[in-house]
PDB file of N, CA and C in Angstrom:
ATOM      1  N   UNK A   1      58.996 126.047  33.778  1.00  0.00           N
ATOM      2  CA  UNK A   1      60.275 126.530  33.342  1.00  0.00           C
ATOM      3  C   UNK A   1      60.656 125.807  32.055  1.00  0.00           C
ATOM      4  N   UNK A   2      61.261 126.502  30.696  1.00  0.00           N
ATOM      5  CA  UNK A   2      61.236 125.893  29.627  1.00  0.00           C
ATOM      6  C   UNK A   2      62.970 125.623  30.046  1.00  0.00           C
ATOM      7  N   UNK A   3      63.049 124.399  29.001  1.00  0.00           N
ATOM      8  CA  UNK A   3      64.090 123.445  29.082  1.00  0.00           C
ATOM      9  C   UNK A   3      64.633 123.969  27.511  1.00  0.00           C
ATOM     10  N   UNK A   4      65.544 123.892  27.249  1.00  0.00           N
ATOM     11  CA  UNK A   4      66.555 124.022  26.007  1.00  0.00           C
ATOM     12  C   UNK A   4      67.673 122.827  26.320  1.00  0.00           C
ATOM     13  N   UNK A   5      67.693 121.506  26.034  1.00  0.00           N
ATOM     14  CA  UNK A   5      68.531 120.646  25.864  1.00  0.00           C
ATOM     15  C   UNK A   5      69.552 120.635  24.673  1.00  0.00           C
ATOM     16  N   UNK A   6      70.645 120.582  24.983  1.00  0.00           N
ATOM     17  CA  UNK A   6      71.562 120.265  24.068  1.00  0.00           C
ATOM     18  C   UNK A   6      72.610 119.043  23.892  1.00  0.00           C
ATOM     19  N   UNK A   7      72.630 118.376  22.779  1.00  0.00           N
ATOM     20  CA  UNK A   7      73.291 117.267  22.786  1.00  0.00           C
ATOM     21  C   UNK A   7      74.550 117.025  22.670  1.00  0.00           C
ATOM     22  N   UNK A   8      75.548 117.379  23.490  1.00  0.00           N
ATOM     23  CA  UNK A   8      76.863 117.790  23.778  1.00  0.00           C
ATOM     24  C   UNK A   8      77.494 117.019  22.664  1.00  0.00           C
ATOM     25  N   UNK A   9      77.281 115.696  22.684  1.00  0.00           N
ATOM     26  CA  UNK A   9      78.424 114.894  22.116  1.00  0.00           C
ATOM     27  C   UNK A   9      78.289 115.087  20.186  1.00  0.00           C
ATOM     28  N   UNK A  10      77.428 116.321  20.100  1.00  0.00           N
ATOM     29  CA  UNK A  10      76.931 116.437  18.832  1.00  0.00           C
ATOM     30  C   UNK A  10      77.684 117.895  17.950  1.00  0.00           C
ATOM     31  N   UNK A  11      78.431 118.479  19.006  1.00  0.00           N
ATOM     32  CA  UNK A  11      78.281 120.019  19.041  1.00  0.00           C
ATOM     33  C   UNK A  11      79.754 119.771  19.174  1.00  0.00           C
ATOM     34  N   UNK A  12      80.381 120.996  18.243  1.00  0.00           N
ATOM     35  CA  UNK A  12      81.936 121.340  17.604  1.00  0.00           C
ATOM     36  C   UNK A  12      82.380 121.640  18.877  1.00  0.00           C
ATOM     37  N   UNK A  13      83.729 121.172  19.076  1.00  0.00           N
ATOM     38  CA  UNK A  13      84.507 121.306  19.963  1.00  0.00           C
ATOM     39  C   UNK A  13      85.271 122.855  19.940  1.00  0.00           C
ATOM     40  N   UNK A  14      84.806 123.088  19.015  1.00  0.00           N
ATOM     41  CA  UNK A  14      86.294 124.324  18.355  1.00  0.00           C
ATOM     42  C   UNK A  14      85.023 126.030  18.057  1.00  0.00           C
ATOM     43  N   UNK A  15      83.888 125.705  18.535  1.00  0.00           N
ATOM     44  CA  UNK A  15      82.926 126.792  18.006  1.00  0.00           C
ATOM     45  C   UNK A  15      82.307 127.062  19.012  1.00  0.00           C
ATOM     46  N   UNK A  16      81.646 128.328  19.421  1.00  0.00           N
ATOM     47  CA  UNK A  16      80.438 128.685  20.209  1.00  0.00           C
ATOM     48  C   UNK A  16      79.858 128.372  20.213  1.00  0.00           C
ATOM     49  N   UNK A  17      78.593 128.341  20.200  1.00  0.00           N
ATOM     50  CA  UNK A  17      77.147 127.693  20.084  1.00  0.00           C
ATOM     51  C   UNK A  17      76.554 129.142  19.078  1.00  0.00           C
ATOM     52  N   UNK A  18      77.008 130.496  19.004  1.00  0.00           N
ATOM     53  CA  UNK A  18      76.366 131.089  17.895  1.00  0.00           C
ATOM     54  C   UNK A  18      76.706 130.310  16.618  1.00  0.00           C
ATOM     55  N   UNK A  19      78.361 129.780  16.695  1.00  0.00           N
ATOM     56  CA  UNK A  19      79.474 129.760  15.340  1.00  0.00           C
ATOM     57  C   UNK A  19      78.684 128.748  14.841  1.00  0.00           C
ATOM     58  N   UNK A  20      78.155 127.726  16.264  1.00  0.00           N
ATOM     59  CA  UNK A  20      77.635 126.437  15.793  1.00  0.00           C
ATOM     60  C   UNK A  20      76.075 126.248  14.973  1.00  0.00           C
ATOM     61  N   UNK A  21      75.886 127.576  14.993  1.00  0.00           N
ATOM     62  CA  UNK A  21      74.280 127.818  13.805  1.00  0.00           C
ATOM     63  C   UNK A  21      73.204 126.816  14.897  1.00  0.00           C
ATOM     64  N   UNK A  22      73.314 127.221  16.346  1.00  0.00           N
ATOM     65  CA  UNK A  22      72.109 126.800  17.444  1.00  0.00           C
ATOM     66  C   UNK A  22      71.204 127.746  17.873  1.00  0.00           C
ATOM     67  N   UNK A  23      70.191 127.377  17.472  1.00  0.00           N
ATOM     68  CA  UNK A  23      68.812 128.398  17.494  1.00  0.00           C
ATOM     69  C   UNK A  23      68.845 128.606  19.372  1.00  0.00           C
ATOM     70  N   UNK A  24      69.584 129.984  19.754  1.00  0.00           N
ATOM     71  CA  UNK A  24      69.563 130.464  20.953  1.00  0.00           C
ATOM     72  C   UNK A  24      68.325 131.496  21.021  1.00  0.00           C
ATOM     73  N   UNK A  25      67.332 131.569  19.824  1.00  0.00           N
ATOM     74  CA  UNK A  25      66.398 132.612  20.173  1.00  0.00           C
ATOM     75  C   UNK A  25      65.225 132.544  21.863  1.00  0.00           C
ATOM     76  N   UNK A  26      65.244 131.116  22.205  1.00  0.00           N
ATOM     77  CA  UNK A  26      64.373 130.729  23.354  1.00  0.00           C
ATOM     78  C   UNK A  26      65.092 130.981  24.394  1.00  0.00           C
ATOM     79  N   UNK A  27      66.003 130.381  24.697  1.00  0.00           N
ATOM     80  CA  UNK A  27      66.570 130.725  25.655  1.00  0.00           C
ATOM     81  C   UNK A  27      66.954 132.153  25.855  1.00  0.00           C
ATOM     82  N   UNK A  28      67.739 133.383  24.750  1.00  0.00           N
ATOM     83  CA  UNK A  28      68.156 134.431  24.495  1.00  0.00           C
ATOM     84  C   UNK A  28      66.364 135.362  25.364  1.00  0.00           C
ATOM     85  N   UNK A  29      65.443 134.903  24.746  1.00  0.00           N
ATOM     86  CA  UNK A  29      63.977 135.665  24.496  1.00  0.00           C
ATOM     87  C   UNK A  29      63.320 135.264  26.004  1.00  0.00           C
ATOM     88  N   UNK A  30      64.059 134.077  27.037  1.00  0.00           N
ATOM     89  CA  UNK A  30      63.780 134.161  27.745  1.00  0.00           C
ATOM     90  C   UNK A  30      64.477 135.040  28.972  1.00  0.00           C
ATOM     91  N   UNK A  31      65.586 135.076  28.873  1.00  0.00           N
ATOM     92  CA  UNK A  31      66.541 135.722  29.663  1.00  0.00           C
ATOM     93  C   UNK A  31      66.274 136.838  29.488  1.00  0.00           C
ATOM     94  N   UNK A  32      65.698 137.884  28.497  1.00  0.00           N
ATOM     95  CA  UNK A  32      65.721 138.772  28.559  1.00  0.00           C
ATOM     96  C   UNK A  32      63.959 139.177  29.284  1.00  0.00           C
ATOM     97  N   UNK A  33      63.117 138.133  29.260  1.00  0.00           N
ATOM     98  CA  UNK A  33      61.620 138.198  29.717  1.00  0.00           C
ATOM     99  C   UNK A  33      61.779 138.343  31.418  1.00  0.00           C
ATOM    100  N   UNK A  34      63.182 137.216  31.412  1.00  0.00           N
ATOM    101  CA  UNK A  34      63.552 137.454  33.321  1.00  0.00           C
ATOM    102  C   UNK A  34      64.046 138.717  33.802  1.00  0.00           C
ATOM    103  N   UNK A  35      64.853 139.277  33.008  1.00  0.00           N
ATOM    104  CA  UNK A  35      65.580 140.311  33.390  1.00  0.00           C
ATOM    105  C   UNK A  35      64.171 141.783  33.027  1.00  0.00           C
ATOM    106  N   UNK A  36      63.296 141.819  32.502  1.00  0.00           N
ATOM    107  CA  UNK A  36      62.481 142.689  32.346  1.00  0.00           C
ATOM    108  C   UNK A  36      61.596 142.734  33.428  1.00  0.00           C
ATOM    109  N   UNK A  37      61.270 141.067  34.020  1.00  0.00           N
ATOM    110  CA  UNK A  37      60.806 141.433  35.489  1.00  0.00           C
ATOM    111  C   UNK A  37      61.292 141.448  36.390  1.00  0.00           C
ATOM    112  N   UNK A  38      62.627 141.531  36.809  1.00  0.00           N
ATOM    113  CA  UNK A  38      63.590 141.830  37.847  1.00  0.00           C
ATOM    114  C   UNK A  38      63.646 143.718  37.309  1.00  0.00           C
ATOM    115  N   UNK A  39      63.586 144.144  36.482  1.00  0.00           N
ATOM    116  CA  UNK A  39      64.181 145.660  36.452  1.00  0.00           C
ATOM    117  C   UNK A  39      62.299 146.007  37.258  1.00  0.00           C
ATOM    118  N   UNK A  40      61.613 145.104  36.871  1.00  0.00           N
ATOM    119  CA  UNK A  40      59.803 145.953  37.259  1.00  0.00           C
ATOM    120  C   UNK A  40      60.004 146.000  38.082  1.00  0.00           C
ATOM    121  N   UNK A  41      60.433 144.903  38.707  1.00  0.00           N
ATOM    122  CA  UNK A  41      60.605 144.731  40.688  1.00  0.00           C
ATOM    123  C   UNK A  41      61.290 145.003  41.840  1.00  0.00           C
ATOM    124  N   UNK A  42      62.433 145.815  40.708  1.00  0.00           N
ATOM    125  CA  UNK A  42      63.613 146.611  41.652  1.00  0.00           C
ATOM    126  C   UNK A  42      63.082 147.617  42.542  1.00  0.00           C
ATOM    127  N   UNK A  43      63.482 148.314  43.077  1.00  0.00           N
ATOM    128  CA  UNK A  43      63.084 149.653  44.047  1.00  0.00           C
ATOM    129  C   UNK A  43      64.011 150.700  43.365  1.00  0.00           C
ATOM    130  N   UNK A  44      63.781 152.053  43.269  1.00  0.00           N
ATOM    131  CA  UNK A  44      64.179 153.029  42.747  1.00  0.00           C
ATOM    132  C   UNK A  44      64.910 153.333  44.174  1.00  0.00           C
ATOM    133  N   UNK A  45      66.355 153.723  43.321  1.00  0.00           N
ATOM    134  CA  UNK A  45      67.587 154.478  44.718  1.00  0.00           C
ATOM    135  C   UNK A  45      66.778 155.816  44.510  1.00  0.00           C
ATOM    136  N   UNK A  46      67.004 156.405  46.075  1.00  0.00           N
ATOM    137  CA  UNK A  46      67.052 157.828  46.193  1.00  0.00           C
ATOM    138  C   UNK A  46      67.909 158.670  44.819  1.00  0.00           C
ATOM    139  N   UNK A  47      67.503 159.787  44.936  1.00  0.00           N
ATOM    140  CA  UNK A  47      68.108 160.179  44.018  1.00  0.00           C
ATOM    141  C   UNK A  47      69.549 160.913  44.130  1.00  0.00           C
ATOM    142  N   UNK A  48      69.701 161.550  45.770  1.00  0.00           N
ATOM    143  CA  UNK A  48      71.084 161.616  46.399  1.00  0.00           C
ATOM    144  C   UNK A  48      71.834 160.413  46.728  1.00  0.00           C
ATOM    145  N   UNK A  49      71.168 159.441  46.456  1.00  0.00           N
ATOM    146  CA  UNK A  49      71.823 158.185  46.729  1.00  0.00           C
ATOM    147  C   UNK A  49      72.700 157.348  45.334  1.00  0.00           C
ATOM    148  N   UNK A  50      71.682 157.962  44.545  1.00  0.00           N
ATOM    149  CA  UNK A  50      72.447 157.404  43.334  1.00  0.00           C
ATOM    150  C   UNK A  50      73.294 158.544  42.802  1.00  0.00           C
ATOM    151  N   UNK A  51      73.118 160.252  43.043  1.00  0.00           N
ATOM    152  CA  UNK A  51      74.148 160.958  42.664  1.00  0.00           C
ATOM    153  C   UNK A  51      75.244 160.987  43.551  1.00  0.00           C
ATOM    154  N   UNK A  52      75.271 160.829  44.950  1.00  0.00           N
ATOM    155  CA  UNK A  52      76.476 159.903  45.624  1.00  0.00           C
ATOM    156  C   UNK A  52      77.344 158.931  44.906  1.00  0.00           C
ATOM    157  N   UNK A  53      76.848 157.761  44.640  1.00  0.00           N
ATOM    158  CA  UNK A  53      77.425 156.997  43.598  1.00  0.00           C
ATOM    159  C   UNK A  53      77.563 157.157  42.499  1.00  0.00           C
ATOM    160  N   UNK A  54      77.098 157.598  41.643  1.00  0.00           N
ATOM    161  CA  UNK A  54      77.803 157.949  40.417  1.00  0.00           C
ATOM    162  C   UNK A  54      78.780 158.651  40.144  1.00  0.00           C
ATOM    163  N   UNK A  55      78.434 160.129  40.853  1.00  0.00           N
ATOM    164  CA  UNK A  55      79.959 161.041  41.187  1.00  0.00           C
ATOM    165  C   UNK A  55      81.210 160.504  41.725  1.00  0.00           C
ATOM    166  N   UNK A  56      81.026 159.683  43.141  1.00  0.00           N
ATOM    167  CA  UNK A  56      82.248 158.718  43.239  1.00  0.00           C
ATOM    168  C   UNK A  56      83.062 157.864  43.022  1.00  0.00           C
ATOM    169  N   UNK A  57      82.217 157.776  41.838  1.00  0.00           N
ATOM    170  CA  UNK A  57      82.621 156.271  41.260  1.00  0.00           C
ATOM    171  C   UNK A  57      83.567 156.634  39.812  1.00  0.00           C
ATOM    172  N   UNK A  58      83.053 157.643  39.367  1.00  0.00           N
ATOM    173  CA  UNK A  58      83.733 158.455  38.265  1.00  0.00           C
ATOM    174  C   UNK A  58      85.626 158.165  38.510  1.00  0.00           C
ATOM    175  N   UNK A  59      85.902 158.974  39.515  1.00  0.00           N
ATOM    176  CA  UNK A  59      87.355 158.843  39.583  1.00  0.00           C
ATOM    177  C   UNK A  59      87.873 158.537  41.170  1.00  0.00           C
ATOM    178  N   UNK A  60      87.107 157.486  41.204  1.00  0.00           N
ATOM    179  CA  UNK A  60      87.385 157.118  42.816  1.00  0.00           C
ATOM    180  C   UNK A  60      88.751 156.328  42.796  1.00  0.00           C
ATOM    181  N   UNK A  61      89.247 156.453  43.992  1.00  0.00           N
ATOM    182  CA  UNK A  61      90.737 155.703  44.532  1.00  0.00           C
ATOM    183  C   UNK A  61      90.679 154.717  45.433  1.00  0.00           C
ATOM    184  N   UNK A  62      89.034 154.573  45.831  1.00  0.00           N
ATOM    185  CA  UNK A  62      88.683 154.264  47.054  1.00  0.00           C
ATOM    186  C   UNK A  62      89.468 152.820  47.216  1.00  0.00           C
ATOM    187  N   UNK A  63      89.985 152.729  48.511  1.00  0.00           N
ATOM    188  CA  UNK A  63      90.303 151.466  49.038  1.00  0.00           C
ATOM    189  C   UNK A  63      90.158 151.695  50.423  1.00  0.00           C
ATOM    190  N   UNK A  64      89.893 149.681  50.483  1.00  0.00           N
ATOM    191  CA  UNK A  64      89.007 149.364  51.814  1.00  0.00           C
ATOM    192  C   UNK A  64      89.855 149.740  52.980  1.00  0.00           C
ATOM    193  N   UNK A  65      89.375 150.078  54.025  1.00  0.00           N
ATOM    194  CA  UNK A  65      90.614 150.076  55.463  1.00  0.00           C
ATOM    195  C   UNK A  65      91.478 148.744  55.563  1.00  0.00           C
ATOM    196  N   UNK A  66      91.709 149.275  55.772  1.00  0.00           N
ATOM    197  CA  UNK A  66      93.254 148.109  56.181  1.00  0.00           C
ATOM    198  C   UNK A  66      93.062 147.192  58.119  1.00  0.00           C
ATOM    199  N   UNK A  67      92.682 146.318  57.778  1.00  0.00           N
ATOM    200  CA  UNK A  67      93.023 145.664  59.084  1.00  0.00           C
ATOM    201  C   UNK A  67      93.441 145.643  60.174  1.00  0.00           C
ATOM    202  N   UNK A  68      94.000 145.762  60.899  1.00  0.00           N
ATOM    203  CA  UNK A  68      94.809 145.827  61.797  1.00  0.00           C
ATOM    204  C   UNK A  68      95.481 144.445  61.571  1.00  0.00           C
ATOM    205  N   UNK A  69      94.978 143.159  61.422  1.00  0.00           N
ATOM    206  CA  UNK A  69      95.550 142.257  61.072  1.00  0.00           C
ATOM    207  C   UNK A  69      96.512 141.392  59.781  1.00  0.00           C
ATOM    208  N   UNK A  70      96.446 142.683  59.138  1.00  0.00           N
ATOM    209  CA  UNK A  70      96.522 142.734  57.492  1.00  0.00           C
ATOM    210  C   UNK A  70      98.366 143.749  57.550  1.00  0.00           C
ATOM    211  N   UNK A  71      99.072 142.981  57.049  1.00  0.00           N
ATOM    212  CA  UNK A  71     100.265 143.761  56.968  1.00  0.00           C
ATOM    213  C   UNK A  71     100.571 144.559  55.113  1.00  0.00           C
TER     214      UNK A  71
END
């Protein structure tokens, strides 16, 4: 696992770390290498499963049941 250390007590109090001109390309180039093998390794939704959700989600109102313990 690659390490990207940064030396806090070195780095603007008042800036991002882009503002601060810090070479985020390793870390940036890795996060996106993780997230490319999490999308390989996902499972594909049904396809009524995902047009279920998408349609509902459009202009849903949905709220959860209510408790019985919940006033």
């Amino acid at each position: 696992m690659a390490e990207y250390p940064l030396d806090w007590t070195t780095l603007p109090h008042d800036k991002t770390l882009y503002e601060a001109d810090i070479d985020l390309s390793g870390p940036i180039a890795d996060y996106e290498a993780h997230l490319s093998v999490v999308r390989d390794a996902a499972a594909q939704l049904p396809a009524d499963l995902t047009a279920l959700l998408t349609d509902s989600s459009a202009g849903s109102t949905f709220s959860p049941p209510r408790s019985r313990w919940s006033r």
